[in-house]
PDB file of N, CA and C in Angstrom:
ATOM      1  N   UNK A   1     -61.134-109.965  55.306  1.00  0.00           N
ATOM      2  CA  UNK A   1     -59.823-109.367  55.250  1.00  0.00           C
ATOM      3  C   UNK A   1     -59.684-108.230  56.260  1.00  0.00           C
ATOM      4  N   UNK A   2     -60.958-107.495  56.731  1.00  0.00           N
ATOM      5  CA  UNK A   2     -60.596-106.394  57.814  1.00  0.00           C
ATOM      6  C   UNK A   2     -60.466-106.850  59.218  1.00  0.00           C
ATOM      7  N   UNK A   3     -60.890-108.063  59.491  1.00  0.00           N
ATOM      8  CA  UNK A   3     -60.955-108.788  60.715  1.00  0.00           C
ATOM      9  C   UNK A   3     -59.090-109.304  60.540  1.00  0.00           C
ATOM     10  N   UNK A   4     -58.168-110.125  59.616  1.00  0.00           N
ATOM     11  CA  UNK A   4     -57.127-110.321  59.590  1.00  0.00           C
ATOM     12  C   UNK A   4     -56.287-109.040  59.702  1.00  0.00           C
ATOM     13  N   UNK A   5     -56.574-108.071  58.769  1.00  0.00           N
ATOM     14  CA  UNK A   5     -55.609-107.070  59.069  1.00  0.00           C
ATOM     15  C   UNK A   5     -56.314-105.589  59.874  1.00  0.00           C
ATOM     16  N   UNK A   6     -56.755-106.094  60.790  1.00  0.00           N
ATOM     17  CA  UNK A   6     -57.384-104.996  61.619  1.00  0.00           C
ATOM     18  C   UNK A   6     -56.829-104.043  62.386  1.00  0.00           C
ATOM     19  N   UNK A   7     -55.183-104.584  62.768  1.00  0.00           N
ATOM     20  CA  UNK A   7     -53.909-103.726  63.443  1.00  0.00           C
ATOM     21  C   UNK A   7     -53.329-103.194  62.506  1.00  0.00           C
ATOM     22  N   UNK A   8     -53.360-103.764  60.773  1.00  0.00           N
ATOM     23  CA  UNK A   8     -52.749-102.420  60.021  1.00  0.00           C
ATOM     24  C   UNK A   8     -52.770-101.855  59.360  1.00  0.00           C
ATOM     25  N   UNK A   9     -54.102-100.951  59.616  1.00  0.00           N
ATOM     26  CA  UNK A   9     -54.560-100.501  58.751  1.00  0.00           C
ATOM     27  C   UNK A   9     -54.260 -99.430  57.848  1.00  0.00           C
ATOM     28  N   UNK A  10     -53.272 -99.040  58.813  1.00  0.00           N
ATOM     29  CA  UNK A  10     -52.089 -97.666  58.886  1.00  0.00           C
ATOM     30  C   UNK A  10     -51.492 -98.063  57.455  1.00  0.00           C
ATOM     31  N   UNK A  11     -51.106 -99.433  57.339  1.00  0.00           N
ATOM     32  CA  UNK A  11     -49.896 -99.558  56.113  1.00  0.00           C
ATOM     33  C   UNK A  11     -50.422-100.306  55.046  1.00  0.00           C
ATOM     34  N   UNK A  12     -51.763-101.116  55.364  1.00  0.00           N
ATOM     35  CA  UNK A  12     -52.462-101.790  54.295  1.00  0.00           C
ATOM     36  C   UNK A  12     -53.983-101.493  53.968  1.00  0.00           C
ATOM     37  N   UNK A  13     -54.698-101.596  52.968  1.00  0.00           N
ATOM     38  CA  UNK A  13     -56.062-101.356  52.540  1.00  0.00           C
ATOM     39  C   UNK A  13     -56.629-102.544  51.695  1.00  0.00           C
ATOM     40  N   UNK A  14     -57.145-103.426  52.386  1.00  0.00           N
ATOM     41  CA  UNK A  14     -56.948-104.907  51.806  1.00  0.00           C
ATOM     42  C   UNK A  14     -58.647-104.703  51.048  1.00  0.00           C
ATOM     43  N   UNK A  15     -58.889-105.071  49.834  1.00  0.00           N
ATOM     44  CA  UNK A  15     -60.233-104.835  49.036  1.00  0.00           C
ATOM     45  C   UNK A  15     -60.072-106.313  48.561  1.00  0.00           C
ATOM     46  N   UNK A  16     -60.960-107.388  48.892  1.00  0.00           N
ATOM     47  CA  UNK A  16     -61.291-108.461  47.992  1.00  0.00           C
ATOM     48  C   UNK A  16     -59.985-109.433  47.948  1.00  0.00           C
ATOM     49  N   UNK A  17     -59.167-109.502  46.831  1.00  0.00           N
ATOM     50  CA  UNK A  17     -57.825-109.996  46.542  1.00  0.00           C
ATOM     51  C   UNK A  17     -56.836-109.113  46.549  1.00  0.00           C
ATOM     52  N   UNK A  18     -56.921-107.726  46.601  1.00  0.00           N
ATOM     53  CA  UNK A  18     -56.568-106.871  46.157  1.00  0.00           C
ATOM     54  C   UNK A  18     -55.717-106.599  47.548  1.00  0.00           C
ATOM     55  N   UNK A  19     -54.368-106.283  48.067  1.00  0.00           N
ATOM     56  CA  UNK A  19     -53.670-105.610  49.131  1.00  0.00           C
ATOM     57  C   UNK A  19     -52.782-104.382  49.004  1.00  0.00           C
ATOM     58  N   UNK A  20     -53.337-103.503  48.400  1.00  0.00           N
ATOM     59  CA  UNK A  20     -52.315-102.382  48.375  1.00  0.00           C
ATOM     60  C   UNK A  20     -51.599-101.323  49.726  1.00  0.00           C
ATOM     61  N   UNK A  21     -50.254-101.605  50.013  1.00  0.00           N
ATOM     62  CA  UNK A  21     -49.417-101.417  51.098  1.00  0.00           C
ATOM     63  C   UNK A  21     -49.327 -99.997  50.354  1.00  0.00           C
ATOM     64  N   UNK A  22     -48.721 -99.390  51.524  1.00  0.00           N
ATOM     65  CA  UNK A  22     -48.182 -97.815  51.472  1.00  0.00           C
ATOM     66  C   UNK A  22     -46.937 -97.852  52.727  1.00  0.00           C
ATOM     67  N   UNK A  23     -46.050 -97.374  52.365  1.00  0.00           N
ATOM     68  CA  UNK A  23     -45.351 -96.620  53.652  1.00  0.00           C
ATOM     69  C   UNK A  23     -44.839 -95.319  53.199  1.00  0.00           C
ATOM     70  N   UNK A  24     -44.700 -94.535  54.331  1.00  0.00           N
ATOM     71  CA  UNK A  24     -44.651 -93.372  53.829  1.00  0.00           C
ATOM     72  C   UNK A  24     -42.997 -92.820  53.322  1.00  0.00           C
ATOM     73  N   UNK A  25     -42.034 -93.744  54.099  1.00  0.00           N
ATOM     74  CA  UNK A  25     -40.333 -94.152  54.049  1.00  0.00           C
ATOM     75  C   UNK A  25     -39.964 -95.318  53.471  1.00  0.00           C
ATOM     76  N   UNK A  26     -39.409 -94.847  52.367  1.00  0.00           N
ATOM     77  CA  UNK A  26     -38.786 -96.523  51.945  1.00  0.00           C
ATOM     78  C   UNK A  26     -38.379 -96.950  52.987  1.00  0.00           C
ATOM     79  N   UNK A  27     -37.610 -96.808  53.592  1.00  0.00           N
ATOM     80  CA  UNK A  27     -36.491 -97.441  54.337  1.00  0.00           C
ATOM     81  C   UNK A  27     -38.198 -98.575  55.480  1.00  0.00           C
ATOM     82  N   UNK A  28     -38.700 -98.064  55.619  1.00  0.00           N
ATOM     83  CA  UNK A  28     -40.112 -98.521  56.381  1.00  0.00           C
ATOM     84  C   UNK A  28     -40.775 -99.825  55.753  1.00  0.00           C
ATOM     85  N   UNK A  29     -40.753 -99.784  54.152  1.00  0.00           N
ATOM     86  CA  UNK A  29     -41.321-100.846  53.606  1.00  0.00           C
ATOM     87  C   UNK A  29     -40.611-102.255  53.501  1.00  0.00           C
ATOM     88  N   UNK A  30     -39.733-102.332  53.777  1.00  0.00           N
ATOM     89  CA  UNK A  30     -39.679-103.823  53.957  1.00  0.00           C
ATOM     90  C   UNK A  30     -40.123-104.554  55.443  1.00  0.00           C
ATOM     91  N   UNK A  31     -40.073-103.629  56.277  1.00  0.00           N
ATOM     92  CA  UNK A  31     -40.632-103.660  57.552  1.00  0.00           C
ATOM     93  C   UNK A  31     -42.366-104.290  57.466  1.00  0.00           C
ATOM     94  N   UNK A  32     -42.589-103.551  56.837  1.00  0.00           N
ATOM     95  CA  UNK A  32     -44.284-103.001  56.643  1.00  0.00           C
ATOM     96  C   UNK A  32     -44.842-104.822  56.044  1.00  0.00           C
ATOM     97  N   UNK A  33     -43.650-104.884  54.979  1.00  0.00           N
ATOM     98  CA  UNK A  33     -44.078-106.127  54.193  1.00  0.00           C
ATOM     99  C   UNK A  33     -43.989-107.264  55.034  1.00  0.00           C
ATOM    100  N   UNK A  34     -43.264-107.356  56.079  1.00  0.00           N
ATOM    101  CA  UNK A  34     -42.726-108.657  56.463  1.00  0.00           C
ATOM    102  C   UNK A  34     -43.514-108.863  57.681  1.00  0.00           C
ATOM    103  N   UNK A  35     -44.394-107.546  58.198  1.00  0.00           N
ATOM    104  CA  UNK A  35     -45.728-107.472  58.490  1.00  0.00           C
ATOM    105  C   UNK A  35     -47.068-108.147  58.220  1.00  0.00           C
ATOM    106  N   UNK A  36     -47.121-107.921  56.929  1.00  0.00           N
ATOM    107  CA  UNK A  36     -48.280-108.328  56.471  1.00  0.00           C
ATOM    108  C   UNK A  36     -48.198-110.214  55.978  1.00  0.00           C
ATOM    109  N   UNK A  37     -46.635-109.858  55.543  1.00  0.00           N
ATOM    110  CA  UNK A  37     -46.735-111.247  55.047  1.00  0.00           C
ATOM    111  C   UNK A  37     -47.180-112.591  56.998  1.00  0.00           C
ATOM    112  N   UNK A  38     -46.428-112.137  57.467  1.00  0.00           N
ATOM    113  CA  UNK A  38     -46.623-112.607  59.028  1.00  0.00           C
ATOM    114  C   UNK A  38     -48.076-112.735  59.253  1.00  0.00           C
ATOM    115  N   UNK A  39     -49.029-111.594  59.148  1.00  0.00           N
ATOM    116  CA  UNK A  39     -50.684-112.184  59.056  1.00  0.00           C
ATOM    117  C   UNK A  39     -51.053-112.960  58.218  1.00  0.00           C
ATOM    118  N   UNK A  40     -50.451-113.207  56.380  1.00  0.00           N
ATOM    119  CA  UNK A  40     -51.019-114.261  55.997  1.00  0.00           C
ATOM    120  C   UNK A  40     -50.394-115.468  56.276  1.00  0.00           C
ATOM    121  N   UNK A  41     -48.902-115.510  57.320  1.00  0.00           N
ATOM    122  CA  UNK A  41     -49.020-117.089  57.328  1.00  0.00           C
ATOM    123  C   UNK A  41     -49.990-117.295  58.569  1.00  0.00           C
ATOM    124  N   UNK A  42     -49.680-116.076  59.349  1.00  0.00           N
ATOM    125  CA  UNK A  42     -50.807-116.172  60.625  1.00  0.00           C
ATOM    126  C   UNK A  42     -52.112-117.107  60.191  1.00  0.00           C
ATOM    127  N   UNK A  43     -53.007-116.805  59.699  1.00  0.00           N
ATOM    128  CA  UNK A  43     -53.859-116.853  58.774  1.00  0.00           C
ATOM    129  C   UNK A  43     -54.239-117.491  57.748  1.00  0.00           C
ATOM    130  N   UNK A  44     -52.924-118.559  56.973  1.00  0.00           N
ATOM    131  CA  UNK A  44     -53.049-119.171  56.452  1.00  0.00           C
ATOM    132  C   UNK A  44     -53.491-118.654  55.112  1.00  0.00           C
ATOM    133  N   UNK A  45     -53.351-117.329  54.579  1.00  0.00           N
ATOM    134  CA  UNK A  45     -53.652-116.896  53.068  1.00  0.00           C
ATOM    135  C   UNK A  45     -52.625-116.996  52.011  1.00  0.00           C
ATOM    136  N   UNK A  46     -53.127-117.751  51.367  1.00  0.00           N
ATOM    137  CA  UNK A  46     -52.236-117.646  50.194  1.00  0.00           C
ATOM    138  C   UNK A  46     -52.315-116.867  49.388  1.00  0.00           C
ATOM    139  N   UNK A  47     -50.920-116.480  49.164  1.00  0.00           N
ATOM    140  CA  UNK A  47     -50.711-115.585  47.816  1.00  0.00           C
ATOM    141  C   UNK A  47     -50.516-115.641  46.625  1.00  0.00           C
ATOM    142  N   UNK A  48     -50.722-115.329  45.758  1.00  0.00           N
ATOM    143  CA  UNK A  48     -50.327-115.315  44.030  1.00  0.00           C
ATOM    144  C   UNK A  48     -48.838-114.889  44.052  1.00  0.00           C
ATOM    145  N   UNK A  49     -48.190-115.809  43.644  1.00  0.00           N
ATOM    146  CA  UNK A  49     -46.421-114.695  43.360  1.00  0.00           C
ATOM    147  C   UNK A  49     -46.807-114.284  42.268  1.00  0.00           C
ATOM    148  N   UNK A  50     -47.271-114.454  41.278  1.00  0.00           N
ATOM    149  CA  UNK A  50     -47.459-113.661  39.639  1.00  0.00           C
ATOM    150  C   UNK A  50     -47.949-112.776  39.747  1.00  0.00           C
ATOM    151  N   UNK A  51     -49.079-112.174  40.820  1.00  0.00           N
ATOM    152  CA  UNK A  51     -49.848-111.207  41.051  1.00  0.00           C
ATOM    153  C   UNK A  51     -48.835-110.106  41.855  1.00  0.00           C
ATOM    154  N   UNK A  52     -47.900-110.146  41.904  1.00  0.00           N
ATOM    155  CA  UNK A  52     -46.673-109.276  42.952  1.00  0.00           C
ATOM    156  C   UNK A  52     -46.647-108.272  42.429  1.00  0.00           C
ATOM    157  N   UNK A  53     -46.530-106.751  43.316  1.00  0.00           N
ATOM    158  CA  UNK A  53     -45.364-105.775  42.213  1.00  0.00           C
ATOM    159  C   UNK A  53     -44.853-105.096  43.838  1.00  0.00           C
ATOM    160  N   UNK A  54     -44.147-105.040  43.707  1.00  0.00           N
ATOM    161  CA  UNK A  54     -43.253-104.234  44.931  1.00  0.00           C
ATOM    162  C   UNK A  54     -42.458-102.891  44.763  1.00  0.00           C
ATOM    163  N   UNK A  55     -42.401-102.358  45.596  1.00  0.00           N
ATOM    164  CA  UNK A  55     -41.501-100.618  45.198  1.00  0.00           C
ATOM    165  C   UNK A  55     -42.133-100.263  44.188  1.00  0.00           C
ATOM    166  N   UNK A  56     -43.084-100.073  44.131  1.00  0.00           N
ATOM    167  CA  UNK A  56     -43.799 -98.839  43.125  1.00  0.00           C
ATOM    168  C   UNK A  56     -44.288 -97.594  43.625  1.00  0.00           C
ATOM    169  N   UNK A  57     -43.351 -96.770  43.325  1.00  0.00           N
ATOM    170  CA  UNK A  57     -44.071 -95.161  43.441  1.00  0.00           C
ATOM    171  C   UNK A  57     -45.343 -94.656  43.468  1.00  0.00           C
ATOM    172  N   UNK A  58     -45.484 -95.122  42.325  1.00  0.00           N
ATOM    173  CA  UNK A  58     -47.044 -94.805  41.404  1.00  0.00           C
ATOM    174  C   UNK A  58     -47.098 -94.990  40.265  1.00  0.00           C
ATOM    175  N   UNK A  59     -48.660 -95.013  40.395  1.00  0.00           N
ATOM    176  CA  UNK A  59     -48.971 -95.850  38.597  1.00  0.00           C
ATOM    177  C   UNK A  59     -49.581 -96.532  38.561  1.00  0.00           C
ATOM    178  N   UNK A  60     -50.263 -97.068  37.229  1.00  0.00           N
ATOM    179  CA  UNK A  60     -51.647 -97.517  37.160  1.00  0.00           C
ATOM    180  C   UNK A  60     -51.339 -99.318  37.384  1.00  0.00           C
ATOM    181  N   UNK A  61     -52.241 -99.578  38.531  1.00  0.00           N
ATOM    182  CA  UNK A  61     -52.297-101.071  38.386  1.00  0.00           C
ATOM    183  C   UNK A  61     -53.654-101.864  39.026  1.00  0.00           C
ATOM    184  N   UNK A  62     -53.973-102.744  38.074  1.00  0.00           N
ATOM    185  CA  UNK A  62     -55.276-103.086  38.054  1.00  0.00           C
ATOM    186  C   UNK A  62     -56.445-102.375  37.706  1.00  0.00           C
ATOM    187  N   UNK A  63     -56.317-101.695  37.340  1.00  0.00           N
ATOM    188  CA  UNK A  63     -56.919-100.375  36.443  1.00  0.00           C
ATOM    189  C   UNK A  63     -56.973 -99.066  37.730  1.00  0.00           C
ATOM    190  N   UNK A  64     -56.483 -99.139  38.670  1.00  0.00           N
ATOM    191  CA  UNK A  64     -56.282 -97.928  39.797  1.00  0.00           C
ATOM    192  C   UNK A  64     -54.763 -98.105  39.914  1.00  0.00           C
ATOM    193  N   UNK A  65     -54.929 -96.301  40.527  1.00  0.00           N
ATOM    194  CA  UNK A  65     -53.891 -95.086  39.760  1.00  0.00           C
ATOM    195  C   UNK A  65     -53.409 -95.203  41.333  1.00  0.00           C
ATOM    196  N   UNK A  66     -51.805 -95.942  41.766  1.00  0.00           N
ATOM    197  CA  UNK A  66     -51.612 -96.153  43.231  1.00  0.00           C
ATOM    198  C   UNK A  66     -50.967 -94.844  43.386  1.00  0.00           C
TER     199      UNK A  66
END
């Protein structure tokens, strides 16, 4: 996963299955997303849609506090 997202590292921290995005401007994150999603078709990764949560502030998910 650090070899696929190696240009962004700025907006993603990819652990295992795990991709937790940050931007620091809303207005930035749909940008950011349509980013990342672009490396996994790059790439060919599939995603879980059930596993989704989007626009979250903060708060506990997957047992870490985003």
């Amino acid at each position: 996963m650090n070899y696929v997202f190696h240009d962004v590292k700025h907006i993603l921290q990819p652990y295992l299955d795990y991709f937790p995005s940050h931007s620091k401007h809303h207005e930035d994150h749909p940008m950011h997303m349509r980013v990342i999603f672009l490396h996994c078709l790059h790439y060919n990764i599939r995603l879980n849609e059930y596993k989704f949560v989007f626009c979250v502030q903060s708060g506990r998910l997957t047992r870490f506090v985003a």
